[in-house]
PDB file of N, CA and C in Angstrom:
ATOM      1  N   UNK A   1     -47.199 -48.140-147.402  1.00  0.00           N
ATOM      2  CA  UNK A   1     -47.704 -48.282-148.752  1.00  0.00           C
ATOM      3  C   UNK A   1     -49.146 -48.772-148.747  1.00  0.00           C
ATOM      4  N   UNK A   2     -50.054 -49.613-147.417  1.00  0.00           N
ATOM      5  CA  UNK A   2     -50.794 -49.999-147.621  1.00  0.00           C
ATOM      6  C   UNK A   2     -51.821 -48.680-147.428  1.00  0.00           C
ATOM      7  N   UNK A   3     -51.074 -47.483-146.875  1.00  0.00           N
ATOM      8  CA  UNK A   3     -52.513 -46.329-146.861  1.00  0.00           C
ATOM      9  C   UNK A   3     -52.668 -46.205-148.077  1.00  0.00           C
ATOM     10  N   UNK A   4     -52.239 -46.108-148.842  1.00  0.00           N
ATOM     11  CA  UNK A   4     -52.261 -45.616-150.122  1.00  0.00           C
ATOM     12  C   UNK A   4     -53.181 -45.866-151.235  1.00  0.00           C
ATOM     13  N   UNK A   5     -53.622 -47.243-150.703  1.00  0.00           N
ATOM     14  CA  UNK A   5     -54.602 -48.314-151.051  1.00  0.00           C
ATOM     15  C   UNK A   5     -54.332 -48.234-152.665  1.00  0.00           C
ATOM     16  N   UNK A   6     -53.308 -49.024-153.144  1.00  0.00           N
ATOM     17  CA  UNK A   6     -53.107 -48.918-154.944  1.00  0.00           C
ATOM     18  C   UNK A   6     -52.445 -50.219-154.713  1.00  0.00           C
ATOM     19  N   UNK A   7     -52.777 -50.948-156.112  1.00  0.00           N
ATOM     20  CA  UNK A   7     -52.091 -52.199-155.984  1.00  0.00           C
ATOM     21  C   UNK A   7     -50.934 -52.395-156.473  1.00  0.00           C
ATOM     22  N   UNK A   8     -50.392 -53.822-156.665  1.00  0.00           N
ATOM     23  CA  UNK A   8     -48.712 -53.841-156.709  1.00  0.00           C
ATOM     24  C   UNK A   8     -48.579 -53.076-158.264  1.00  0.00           C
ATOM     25  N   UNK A   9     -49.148 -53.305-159.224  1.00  0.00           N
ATOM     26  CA  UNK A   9     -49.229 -53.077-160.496  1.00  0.00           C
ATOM     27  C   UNK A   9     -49.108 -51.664-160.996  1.00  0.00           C
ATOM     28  N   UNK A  10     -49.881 -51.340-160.090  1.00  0.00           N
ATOM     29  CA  UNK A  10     -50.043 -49.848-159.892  1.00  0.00           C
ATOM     30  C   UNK A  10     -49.205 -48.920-159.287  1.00  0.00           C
ATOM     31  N   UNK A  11     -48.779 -49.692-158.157  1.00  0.00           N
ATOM     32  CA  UNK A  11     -47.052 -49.478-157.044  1.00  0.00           C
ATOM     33  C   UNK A  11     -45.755 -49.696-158.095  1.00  0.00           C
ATOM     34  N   UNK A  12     -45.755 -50.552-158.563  1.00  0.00           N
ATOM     35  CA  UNK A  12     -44.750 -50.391-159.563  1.00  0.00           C
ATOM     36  C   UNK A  12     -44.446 -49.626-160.797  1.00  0.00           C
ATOM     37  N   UNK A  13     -45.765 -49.506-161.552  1.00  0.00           N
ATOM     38  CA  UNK A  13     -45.800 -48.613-162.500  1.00  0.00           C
ATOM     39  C   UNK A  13     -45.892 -46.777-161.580  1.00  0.00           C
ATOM     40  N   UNK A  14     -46.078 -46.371-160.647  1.00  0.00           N
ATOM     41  CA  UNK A  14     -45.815 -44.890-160.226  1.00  0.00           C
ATOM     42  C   UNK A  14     -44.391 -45.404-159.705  1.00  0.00           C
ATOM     43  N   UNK A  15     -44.230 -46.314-159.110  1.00  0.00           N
ATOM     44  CA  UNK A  15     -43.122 -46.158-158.611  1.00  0.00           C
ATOM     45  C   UNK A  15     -41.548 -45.803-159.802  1.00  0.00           C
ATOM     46  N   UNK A  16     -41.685 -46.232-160.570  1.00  0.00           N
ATOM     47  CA  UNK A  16     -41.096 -46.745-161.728  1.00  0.00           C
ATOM     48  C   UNK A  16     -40.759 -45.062-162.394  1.00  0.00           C
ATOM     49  N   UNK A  17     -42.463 -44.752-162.738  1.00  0.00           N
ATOM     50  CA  UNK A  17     -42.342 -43.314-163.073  1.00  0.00           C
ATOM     51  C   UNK A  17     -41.370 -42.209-161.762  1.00  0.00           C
ATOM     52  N   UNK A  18     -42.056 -42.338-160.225  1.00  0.00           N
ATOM     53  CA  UNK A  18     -41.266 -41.505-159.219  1.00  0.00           C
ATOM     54  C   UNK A  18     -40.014 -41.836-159.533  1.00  0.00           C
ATOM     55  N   UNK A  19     -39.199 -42.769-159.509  1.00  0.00           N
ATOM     56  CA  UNK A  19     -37.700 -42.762-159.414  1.00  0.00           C
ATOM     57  C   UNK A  19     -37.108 -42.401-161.176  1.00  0.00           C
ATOM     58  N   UNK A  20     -37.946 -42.562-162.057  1.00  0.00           N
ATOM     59  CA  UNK A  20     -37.739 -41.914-163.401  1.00  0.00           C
ATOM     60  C   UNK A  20     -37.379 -40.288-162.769  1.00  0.00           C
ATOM     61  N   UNK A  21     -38.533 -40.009-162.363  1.00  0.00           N
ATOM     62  CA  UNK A  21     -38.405 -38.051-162.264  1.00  0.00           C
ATOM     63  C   UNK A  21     -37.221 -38.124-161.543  1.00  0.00           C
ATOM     64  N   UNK A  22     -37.420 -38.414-159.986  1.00  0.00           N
ATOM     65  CA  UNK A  22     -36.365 -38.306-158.827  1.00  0.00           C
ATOM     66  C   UNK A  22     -34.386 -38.418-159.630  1.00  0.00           C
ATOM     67  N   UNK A  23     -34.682 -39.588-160.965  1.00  0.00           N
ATOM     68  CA  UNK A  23     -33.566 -39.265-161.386  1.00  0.00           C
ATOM     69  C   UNK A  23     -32.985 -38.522-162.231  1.00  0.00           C
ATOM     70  N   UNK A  24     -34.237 -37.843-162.675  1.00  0.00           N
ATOM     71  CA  UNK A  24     -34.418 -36.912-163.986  1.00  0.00           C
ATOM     72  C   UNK A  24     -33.377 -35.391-162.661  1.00  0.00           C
ATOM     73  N   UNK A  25     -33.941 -35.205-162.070  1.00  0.00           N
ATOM     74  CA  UNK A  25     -34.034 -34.078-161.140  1.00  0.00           C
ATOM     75  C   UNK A  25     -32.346 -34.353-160.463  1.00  0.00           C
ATOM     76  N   UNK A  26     -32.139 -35.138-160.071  1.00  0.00           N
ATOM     77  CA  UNK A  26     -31.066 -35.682-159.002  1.00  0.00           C
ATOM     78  C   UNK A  26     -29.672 -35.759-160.273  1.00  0.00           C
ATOM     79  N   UNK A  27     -30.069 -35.725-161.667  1.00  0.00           N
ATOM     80  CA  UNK A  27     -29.340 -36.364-162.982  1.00  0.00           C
ATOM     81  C   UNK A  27     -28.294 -37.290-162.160  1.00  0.00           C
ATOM     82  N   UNK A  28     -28.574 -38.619-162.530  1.00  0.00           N
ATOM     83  CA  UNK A  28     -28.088 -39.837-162.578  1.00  0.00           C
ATOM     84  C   UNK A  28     -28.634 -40.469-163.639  1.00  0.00           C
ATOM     85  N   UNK A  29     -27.614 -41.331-164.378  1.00  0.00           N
ATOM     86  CA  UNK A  29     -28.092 -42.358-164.813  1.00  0.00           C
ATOM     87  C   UNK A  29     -28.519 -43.631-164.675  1.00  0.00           C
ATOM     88  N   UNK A  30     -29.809 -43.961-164.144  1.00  0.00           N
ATOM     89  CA  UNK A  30     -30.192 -45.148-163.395  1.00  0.00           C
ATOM     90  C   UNK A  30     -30.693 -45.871-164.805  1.00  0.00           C
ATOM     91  N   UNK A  31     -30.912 -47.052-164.691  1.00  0.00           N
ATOM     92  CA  UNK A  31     -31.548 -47.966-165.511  1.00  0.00           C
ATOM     93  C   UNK A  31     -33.124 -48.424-164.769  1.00  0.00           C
ATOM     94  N   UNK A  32     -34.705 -48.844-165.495  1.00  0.00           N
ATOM     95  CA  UNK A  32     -35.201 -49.063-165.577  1.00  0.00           C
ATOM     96  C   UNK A  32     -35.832 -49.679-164.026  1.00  0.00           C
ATOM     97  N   UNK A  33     -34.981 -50.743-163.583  1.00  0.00           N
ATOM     98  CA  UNK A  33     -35.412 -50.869-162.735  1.00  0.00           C
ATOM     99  C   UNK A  33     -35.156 -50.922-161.780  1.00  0.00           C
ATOM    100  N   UNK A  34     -33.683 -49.768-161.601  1.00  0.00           N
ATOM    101  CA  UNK A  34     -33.344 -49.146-160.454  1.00  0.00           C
ATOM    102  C   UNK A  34     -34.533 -47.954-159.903  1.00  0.00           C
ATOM    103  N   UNK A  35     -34.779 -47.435-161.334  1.00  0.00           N
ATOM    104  CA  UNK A  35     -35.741 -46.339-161.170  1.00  0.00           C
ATOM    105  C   UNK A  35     -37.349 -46.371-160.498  1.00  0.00           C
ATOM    106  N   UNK A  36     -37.420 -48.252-160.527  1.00  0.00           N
ATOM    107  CA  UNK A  36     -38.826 -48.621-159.682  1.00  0.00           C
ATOM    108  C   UNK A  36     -38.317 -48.958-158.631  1.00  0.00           C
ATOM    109  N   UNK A  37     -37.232 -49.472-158.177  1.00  0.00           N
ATOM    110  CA  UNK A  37     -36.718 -49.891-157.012  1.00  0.00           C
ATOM    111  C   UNK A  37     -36.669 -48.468-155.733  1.00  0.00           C
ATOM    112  N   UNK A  38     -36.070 -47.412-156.794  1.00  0.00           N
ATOM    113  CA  UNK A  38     -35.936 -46.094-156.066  1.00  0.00           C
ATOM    114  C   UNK A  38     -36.792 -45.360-155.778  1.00  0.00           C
ATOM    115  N   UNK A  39     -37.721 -45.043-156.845  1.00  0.00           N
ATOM    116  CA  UNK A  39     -39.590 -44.927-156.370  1.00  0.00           C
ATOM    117  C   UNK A  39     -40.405 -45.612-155.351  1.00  0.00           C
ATOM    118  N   UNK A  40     -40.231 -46.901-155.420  1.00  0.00           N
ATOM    119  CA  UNK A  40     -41.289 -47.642-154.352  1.00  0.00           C
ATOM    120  C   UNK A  40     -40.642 -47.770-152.627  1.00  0.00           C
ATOM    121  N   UNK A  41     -39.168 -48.160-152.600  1.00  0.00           N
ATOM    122  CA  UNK A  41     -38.681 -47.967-151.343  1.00  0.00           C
ATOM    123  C   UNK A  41     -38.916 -46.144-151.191  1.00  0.00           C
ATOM    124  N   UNK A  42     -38.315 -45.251-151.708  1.00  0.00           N
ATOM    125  CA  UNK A  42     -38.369 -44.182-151.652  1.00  0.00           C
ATOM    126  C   UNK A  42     -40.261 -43.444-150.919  1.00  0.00           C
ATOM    127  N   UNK A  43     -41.126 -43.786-151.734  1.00  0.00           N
ATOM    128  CA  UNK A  43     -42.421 -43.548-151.008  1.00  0.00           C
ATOM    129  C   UNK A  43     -42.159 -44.142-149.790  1.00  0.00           C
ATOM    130  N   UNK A  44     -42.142 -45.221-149.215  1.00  0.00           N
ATOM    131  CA  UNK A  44     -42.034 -45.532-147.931  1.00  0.00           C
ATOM    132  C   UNK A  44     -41.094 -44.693-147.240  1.00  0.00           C
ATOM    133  N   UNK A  45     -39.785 -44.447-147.430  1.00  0.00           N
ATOM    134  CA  UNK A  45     -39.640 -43.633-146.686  1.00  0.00           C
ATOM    135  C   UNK A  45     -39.533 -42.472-146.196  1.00  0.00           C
ATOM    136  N   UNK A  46     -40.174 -41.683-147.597  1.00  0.00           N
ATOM    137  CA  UNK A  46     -40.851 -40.386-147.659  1.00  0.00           C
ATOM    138  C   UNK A  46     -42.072 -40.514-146.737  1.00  0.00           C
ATOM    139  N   UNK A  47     -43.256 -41.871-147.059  1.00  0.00           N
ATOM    140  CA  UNK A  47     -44.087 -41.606-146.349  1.00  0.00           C
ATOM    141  C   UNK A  47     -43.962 -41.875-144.371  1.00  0.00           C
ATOM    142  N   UNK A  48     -42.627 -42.618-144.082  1.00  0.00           N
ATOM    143  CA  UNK A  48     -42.527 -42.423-143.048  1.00  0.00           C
ATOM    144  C   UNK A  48     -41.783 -41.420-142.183  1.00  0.00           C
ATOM    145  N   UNK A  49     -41.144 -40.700-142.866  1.00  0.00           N
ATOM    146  CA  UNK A  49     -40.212 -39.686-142.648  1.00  0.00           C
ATOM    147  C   UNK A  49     -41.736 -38.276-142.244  1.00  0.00           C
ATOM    148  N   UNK A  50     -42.840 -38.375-143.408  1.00  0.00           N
ATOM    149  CA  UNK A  50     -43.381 -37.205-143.020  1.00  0.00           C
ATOM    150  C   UNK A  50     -44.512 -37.981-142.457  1.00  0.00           C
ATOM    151  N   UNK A  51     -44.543 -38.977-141.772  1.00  0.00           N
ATOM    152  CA  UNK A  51     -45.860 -39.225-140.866  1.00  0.00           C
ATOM    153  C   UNK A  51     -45.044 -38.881-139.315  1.00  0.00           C
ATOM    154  N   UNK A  52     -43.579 -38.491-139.305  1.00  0.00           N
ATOM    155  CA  UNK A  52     -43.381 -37.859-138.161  1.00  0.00           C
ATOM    156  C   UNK A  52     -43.913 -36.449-137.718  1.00  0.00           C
ATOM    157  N   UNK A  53     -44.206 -35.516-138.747  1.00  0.00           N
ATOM    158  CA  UNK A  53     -44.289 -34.533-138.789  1.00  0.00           C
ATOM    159  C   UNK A  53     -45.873 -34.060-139.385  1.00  0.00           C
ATOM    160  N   UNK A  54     -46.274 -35.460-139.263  1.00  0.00           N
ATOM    161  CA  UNK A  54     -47.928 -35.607-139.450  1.00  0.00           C
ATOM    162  C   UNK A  54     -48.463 -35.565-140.835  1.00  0.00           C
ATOM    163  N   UNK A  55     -47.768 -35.515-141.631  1.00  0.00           N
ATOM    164  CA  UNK A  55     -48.164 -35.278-143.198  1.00  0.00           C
ATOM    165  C   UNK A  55     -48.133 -36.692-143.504  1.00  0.00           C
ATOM    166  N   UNK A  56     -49.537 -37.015-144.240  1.00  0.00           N
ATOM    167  CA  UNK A  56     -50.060 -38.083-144.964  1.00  0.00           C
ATOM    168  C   UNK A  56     -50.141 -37.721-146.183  1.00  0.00           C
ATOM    169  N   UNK A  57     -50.011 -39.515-146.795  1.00  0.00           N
ATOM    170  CA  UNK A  57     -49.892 -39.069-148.499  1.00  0.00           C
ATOM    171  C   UNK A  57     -51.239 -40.238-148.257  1.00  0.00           C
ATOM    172  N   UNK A  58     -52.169 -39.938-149.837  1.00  0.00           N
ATOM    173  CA  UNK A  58     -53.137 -40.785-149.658  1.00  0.00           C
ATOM    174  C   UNK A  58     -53.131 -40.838-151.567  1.00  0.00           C
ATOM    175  N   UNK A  59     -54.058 -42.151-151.959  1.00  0.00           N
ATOM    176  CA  UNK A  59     -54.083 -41.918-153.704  1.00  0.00           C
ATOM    177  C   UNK A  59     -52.785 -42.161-154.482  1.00  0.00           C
ATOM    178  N   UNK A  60     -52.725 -42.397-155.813  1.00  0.00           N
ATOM    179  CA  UNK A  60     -51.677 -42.252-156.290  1.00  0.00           C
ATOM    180  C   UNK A  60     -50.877 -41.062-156.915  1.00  0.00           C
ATOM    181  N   UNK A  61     -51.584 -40.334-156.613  1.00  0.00           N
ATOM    182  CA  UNK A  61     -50.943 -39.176-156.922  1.00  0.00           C
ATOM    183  C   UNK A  61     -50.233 -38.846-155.274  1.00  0.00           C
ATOM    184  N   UNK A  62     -50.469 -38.983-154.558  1.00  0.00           N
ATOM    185  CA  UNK A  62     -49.628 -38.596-153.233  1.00  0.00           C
ATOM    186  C   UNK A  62     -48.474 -40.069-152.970  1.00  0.00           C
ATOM    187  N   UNK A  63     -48.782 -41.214-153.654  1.00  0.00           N
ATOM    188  CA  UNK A  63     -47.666 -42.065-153.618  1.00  0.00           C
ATOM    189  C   UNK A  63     -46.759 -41.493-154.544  1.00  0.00           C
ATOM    190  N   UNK A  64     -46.629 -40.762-156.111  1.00  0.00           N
ATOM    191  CA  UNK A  64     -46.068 -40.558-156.525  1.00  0.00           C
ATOM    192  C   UNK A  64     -45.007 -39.179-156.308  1.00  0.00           C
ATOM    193  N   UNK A  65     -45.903 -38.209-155.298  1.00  0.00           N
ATOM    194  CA  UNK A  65     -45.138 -37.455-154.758  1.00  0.00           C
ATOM    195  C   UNK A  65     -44.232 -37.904-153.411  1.00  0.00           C
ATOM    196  N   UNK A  66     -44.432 -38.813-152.828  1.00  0.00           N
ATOM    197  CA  UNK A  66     -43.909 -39.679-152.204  1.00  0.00           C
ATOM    198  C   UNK A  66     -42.500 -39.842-152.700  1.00  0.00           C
ATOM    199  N   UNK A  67     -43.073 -40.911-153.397  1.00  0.00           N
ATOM    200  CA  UNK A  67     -41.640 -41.333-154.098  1.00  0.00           C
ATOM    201  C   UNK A  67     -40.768 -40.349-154.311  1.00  0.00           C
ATOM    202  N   UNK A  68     -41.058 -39.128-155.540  1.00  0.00           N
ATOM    203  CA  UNK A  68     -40.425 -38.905-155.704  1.00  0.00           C
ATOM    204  C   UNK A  68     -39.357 -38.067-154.465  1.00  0.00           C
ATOM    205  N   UNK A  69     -40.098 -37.940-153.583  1.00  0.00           N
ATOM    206  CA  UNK A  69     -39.317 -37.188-152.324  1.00  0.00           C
ATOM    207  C   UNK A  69     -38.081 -38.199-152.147  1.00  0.00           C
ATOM    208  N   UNK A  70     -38.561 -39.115-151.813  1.00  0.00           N
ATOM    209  CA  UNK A  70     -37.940 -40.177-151.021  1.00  0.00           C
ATOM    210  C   UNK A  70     -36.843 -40.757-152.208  1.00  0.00           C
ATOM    211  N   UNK A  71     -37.269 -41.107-153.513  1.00  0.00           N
ATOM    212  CA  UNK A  71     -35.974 -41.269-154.198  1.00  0.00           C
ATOM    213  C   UNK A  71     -35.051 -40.108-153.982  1.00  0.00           C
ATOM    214  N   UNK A  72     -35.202 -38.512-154.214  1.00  0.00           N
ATOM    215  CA  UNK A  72     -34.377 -38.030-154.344  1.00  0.00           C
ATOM    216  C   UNK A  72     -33.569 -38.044-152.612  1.00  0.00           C
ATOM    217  N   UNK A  73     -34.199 -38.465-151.735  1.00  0.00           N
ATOM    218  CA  UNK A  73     -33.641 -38.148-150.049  1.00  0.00           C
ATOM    219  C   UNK A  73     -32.576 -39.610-150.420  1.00  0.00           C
ATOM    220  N   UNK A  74     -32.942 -41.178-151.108  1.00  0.00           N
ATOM    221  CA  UNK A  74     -32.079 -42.201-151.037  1.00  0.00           C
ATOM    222  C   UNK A  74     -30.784 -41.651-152.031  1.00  0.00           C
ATOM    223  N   UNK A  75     -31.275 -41.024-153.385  1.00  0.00           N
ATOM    224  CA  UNK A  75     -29.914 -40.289-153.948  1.00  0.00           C
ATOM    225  C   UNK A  75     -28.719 -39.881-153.465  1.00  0.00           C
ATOM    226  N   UNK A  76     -29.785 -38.958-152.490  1.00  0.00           N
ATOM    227  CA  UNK A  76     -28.439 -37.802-151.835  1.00  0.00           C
ATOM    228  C   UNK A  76     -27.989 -38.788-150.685  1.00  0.00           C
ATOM    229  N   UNK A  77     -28.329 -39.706-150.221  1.00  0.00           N
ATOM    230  CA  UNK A  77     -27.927 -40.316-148.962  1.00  0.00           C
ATOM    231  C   UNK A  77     -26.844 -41.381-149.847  1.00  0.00           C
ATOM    232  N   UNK A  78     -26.937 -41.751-150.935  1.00  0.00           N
ATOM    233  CA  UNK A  78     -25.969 -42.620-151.764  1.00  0.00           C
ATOM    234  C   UNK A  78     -24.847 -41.548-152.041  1.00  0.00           C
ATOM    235  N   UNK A  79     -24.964 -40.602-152.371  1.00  0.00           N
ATOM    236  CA  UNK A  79     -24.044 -39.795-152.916  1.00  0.00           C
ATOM    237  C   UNK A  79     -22.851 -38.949-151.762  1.00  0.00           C
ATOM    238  N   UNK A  80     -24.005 -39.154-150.588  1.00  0.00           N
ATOM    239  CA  UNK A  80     -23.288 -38.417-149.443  1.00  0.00           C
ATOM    240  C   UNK A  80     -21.537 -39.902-149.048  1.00  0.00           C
ATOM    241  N   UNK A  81     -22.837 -41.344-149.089  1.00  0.00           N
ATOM    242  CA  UNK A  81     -21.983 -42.509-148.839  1.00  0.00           C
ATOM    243  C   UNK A  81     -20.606 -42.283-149.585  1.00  0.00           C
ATOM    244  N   UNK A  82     -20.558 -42.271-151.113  1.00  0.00           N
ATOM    245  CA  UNK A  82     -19.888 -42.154-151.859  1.00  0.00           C
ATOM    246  C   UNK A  82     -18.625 -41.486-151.741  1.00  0.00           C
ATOM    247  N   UNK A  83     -18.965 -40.350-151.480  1.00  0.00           N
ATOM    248  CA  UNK A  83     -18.113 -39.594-151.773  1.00  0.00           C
ATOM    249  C   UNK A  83     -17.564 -38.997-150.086  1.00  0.00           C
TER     250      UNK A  83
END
């Protein structure tokens, strides 16, 4: 999160929005601040998942595509648990 260079304020509010979409897309009903919880972990591990494969996210617009990767990858990994 620190490439990204955006601050917490800023990390929370995309993040907030990424796990909004990620749940828009995934349809769950999350509440508010599951939906920043799922955005901001989610960029991290979107962004470490594709720094294996060499793809960097930089800006907030590449944290927010981040996220939203990565919420929808923690979704399906909850849903896989689940069920």
């Amino acid at each position: 999160m620190e490439d990204a260079q955006i601050g917490w304020i800023a990390a929370i509010i995309i993040g907030g929005l990424a796990g909004w979409i990620a749940s828009a897309i995934m349809k769950t009903g999350t509440g508010i601040f599951l939906n920043i919880v799922l955005g901001i972990i989610g960029a991290a591990v979107a962004s470490f998942l594709f720094g294996f494969i060499g793809v960097g996210f930089g800006g907030w617009l590449g944290y927010l595509v981040a996220g939203i990767v990565g919420a929808c990858i923690l979704i399906g990994l909850v849903r896989a648990i689940r069920n």
